[in-house]
PDB file of N, CA and C in Angstrom:
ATOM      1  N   UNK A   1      60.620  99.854  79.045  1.00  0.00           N
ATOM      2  CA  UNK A   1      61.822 100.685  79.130  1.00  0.00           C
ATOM      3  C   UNK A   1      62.782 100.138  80.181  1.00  0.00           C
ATOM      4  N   UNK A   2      62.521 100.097  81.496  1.00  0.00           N
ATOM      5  CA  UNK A   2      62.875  99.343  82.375  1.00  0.00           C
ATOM      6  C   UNK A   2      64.030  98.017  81.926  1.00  0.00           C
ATOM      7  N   UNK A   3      62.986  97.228  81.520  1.00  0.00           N
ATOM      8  CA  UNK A   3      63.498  95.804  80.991  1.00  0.00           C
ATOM      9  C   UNK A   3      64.566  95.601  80.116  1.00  0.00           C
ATOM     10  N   UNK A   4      64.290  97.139  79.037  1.00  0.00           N
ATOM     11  CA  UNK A   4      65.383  97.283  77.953  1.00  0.00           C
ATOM     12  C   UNK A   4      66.890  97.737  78.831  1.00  0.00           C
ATOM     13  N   UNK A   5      66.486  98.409  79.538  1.00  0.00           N
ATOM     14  CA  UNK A   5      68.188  98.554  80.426  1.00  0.00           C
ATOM     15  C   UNK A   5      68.594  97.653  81.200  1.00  0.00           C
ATOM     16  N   UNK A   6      67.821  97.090  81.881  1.00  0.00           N
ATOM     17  CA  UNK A   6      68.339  96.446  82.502  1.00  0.00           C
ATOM     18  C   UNK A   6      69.112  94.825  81.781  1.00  0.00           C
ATOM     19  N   UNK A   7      68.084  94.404  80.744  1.00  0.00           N
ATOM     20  CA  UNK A   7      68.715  93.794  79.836  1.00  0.00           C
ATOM     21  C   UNK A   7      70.108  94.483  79.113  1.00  0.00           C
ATOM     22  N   UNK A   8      70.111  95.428  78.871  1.00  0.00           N
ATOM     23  CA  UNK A   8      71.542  95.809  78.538  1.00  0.00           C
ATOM     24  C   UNK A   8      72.683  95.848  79.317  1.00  0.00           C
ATOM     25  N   UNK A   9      72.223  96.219  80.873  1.00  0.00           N
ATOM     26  CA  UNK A   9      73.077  96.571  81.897  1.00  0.00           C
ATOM     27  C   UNK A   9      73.715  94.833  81.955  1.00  0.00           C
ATOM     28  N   UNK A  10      72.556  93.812  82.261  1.00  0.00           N
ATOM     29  CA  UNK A  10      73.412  92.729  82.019  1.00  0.00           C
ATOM     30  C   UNK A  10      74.084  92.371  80.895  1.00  0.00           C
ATOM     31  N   UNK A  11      73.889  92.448  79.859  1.00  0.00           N
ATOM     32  CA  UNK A  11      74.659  92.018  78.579  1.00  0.00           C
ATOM     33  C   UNK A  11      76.286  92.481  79.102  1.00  0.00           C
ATOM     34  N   UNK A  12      76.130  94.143  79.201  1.00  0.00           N
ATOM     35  CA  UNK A  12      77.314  94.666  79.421  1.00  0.00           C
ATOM     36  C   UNK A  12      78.315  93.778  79.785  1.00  0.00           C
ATOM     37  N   UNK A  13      77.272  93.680  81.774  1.00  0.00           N
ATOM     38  CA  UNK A  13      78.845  92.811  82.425  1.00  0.00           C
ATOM     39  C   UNK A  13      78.944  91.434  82.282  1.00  0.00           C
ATOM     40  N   UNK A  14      78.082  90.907  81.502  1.00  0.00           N
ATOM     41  CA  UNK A  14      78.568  89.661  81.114  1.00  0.00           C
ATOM     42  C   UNK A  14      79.808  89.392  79.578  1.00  0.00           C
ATOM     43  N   UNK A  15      79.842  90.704  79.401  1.00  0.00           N
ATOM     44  CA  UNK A  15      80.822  91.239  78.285  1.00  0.00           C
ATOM     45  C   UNK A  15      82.324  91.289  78.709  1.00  0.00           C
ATOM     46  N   UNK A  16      81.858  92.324  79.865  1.00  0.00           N
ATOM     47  CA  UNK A  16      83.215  92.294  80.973  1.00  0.00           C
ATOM     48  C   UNK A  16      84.015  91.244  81.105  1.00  0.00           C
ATOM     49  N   UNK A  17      82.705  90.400  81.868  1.00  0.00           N
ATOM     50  CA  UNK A  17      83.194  89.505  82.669  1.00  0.00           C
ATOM     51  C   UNK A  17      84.224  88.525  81.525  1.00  0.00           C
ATOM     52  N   UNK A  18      83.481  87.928  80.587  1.00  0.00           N
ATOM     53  CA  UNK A  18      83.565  87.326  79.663  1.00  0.00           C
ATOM     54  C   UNK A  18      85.633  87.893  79.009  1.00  0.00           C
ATOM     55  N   UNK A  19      85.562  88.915  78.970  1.00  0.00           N
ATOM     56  CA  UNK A  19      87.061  89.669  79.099  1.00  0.00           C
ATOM     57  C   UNK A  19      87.893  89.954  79.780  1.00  0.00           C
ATOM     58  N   UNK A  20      87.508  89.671  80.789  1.00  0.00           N
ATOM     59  CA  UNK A  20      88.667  90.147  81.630  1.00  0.00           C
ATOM     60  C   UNK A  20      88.633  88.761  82.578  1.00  0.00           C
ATOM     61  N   UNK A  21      87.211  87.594  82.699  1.00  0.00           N
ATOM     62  CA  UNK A  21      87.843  86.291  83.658  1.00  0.00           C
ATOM     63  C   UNK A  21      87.398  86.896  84.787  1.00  0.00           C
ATOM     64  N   UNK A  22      86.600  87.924  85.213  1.00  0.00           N
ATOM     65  CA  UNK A  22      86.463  88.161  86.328  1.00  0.00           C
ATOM     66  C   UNK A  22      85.291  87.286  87.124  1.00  0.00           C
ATOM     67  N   UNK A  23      84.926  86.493  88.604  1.00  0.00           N
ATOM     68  CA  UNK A  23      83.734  86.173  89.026  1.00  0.00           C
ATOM     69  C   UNK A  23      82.838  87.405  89.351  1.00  0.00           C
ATOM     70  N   UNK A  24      81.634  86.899  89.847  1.00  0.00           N
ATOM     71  CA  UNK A  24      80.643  88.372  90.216  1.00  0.00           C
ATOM     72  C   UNK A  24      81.138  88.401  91.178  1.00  0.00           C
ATOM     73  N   UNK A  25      81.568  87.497  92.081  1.00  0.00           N
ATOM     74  CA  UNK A  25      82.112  88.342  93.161  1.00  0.00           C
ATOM     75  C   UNK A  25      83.176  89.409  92.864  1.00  0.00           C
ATOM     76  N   UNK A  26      83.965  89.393  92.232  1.00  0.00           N
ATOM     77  CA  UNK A  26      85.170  90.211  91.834  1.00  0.00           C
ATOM     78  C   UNK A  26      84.169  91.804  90.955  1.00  0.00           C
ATOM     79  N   UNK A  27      83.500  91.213  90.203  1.00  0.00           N
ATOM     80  CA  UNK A  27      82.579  92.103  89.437  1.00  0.00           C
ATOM     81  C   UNK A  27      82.051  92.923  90.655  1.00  0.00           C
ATOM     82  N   UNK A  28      80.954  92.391  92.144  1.00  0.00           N
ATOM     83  CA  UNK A  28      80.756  93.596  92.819  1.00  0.00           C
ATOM     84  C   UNK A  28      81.558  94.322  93.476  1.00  0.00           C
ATOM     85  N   UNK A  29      82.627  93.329  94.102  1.00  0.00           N
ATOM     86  CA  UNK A  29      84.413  94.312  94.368  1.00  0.00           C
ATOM     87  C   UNK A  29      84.708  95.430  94.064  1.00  0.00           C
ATOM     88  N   UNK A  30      84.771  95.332  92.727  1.00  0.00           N
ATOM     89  CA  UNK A  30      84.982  96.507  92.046  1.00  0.00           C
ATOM     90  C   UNK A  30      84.087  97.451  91.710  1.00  0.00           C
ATOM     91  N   UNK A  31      83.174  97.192  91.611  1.00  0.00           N
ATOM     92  CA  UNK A  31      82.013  98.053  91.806  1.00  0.00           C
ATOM     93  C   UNK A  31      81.984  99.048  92.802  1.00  0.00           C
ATOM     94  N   UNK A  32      82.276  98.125  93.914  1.00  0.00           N
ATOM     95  CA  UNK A  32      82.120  98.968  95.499  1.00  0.00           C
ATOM     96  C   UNK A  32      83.397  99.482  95.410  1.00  0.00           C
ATOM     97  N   UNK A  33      84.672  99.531  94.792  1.00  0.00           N
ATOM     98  CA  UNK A  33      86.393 100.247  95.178  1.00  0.00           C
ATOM     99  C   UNK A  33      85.543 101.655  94.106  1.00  0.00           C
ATOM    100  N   UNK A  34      85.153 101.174  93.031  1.00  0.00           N
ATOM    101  CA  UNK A  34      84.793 102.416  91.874  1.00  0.00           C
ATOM    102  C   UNK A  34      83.975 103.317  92.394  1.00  0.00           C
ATOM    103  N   UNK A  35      82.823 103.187  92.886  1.00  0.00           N
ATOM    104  CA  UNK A  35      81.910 103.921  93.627  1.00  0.00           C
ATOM    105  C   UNK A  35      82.555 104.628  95.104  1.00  0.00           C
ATOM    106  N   UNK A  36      83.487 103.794  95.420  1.00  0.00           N
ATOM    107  CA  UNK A  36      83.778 104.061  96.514  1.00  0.00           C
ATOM    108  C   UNK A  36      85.364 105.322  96.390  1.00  0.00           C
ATOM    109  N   UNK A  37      85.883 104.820  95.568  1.00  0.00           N
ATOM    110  CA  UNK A  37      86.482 106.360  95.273  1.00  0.00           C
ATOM    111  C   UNK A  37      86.025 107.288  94.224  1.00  0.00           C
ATOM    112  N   UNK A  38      85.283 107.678  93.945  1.00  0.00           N
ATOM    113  CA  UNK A  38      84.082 108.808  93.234  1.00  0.00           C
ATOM    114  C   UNK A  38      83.590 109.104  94.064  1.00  0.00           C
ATOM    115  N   UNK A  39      83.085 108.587  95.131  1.00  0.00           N
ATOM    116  CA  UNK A  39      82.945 109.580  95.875  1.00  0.00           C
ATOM    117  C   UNK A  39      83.491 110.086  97.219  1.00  0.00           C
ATOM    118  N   UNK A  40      85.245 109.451  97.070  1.00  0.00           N
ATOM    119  CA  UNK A  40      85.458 110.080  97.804  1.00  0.00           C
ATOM    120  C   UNK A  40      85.919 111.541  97.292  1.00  0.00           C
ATOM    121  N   UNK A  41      86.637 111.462  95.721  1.00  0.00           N
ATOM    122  CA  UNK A  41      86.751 112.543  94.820  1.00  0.00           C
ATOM    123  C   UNK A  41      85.717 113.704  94.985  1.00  0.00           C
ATOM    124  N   UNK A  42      84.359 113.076  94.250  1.00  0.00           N
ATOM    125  CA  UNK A  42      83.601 114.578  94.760  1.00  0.00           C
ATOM    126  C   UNK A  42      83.523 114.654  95.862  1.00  0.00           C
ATOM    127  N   UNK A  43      83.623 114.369  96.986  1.00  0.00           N
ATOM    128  CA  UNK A  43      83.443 115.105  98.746  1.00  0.00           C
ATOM    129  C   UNK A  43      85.214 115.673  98.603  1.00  0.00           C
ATOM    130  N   UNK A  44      85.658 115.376  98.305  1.00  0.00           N
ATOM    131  CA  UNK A  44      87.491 116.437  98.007  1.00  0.00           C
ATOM    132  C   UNK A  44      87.206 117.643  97.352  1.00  0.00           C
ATOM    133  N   UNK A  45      86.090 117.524  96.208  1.00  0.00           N
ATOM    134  CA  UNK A  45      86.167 118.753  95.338  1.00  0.00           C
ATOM    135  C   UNK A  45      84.771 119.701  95.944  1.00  0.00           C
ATOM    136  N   UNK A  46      84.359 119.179  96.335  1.00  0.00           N
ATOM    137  CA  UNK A  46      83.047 119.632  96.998  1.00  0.00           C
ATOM    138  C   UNK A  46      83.008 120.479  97.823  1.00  0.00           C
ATOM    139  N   UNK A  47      83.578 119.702  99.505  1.00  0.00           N
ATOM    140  CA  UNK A  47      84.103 120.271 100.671  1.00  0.00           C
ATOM    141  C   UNK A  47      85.294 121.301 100.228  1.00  0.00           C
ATOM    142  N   UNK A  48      86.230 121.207  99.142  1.00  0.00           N
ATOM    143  CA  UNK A  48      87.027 121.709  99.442  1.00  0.00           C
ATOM    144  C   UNK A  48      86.608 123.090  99.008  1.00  0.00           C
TER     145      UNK A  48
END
Protein backbone atom coordinates (compact mmCIF):
# COMPACT_ATOMS: atom_id res chain seq x y z
CA UNK A 1 0.00 0.00 0.00
CA UNK A 2 2.72 2.23 1.04
CA UNK A 3 4.73 1.70 -2.20
CA UNK A 4 1.52 2.17 -4.31
CA UNK A 5 1.38 5.93 -3.11
CA UNK A 6 4.23 6.74 -2.92
CA UNK A 7 4.84 5.52 -6.45
CA UNK A 8 2.00 7.68 -7.45
CA UNK A 9 2.99 10.66 -5.36
CA UNK A 10 6.13 10.52 -7.60
CA UNK A 11 4.59 9.97 -10.95
CA UNK A 12 2.45 13.03 -10.03
CA UNK A 13 5.37 15.51 -9.66
CA UNK A 14 7.26 14.27 -12.24
CA UNK A 15 4.02 15.17 -14.31
CA UNK A 16 4.25 18.63 -12.89
CA UNK A 17 7.47 19.03 -13.28
CA UNK A 18 7.51 17.72 -16.77
CA UNK A 19 4.70 20.84 -17.38
CA UNK A 20 5.45 23.47 -16.05
CA UNK A 21 9.85 23.17 -16.46
CA UNK A 22 10.04 23.40 -12.93
CA UNK A 23 13.62 21.97 -10.97
CA UNK A 24 13.01 20.07 -7.54
CA UNK A 25 14.42 22.70 -6.15
CA UNK A 26 11.65 25.03 -7.36
CA UNK A 27 9.21 21.89 -6.82
CA UNK A 28 10.18 22.01 -2.82
CA UNK A 29 9.84 26.03 -2.94
CA UNK A 30 6.67 25.76 -3.57
CA UNK A 31 5.78 23.23 -1.55
CA UNK A 32 7.06 25.12 1.49
CA UNK A 33 5.12 28.90 0.11
CA UNK A 34 1.79 26.26 -0.26
CA UNK A 35 2.03 24.71 3.08
CA UNK A 36 3.20 27.69 4.35
CA UNK A 37 0.18 29.80 3.60
CA UNK A 38 -2.54 27.07 4.62
CA UNK A 39 -1.51 27.36 7.40
CA UNK A 40 -1.27 30.52 7.92
CA UNK A 41 -5.15 30.62 6.66
CA UNK A 42 -6.31 28.07 9.16
CA UNK A 43 -4.50 29.81 12.30
CA UNK A 44 -6.68 33.21 10.76
CA UNK A 45 -9.82 31.13 10.80
CA UNK A 46 -9.09 29.24 13.82
CA UNK A 47 -7.75 31.92 16.28
CA UNK A 48 -10.10 34.12 14.95
Amino acid sequence: MTNKIMNWHINLINKVQNYTGFSNYQIIWLSFLEGLIIGILIGYYVLK
